[in-house]
C-alpha atoms as a PDB file:
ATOM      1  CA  UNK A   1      32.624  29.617  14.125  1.00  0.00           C
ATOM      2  CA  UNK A   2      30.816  28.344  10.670  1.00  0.00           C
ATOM      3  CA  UNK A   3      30.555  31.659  10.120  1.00  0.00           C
ATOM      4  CA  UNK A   4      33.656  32.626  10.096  1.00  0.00           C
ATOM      5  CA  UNK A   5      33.286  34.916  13.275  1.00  0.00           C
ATOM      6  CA  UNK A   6      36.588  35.016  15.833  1.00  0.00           C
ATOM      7  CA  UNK A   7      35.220  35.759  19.168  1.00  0.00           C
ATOM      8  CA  UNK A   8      37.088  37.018  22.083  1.00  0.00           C
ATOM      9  CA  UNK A   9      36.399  35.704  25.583  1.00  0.00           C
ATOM     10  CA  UNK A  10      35.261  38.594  26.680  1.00  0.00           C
ATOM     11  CA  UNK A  11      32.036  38.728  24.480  1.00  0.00           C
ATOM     12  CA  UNK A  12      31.636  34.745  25.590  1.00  0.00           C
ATOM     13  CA  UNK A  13      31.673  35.532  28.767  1.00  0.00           C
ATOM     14  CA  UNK A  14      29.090  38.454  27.940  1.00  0.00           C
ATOM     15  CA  UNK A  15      27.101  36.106  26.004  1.00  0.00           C
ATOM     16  CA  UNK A  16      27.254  32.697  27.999  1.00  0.00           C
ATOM     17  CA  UNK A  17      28.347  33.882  31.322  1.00  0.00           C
ATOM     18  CA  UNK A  18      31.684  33.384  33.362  1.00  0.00           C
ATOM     19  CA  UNK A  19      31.382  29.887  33.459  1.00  0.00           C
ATOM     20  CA  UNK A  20      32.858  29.671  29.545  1.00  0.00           C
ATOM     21  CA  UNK A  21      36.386  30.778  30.645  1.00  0.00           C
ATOM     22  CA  UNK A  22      37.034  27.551  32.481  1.00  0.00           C
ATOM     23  CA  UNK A  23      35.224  25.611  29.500  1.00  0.00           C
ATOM     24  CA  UNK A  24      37.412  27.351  27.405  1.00  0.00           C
ATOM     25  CA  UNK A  25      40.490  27.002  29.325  1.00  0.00           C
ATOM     26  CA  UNK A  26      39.587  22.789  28.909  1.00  0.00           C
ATOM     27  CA  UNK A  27      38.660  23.266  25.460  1.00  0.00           C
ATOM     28  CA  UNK A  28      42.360  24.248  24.325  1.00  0.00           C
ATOM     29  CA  UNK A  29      43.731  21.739  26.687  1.00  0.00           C
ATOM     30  CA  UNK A  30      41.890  19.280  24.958  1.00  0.00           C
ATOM     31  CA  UNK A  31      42.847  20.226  22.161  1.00  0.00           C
ATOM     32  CA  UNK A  32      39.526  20.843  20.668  1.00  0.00           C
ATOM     33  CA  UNK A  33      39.802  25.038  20.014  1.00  0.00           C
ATOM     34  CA  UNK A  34      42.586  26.914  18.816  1.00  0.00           C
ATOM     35  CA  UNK A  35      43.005  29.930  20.677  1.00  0.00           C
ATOM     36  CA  UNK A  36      45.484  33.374  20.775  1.00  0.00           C
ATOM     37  CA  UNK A  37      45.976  36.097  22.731  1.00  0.00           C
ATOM     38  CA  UNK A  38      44.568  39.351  20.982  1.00  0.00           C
ATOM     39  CA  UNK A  39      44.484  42.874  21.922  1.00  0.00           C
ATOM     40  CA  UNK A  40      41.745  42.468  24.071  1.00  0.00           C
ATOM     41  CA  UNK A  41      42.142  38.689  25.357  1.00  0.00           C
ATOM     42  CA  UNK A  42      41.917  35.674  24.117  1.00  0.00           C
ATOM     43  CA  UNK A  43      40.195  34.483  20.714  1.00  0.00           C
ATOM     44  CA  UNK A  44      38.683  31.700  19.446  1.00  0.00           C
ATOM     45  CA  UNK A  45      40.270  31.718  16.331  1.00  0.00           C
ATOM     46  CA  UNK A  46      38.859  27.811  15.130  1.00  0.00           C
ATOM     47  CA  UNK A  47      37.947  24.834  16.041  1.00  0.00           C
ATOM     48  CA  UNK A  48      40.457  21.811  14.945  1.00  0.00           C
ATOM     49  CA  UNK A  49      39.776  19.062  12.856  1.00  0.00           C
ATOM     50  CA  UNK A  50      38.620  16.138  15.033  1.00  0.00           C
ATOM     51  CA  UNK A  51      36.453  19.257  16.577  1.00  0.00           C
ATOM     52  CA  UNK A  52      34.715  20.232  13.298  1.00  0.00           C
ATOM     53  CA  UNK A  53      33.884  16.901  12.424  1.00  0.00           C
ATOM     54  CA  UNK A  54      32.097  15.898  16.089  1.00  0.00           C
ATOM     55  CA  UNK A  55      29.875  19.041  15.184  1.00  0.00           C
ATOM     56  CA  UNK A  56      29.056  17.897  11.707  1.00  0.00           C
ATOM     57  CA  UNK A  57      28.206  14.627  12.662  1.00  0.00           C
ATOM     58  CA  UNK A  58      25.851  15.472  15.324  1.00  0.00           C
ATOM     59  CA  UNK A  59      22.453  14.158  14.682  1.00  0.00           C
ATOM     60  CA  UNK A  60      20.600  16.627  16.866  1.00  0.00           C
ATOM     61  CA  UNK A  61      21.566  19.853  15.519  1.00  0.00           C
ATOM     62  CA  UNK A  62      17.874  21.478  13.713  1.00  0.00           C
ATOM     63  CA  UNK A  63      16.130  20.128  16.627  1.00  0.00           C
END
């Protein structure tokens, strides 16, 4: 998502396995993702605020 990158659930599933779609699913219910339908599924399209700023402040990240 830093990157700017957009991905659908289909290539998360691909990537992470079919597990993902029920993290997902908690993800936006938590408010954490922002997510839209799109031709081809759903998309990430960005993490929200509180989100982006429990990634930046992780002190593990480079390890």
């Amino acid at each position: 998502m830093d990157g700017g990158t957009q991905p659908l659930e289909t290539q998360l599933v691909e990537e992470l396995g079919p597990d993902i779609r029920q993290q997902l699913d908690g993800l936006e219910a938590k408010g954490w993702i922002l997510a839209r339908e799109a031709a081809d599924g759903m998309m990430v399209v960005d993490l929200t605020g509180p989100a982006w700023q429990a990634v930046r402040s992780r002190r593990d990240v480079g390890r």
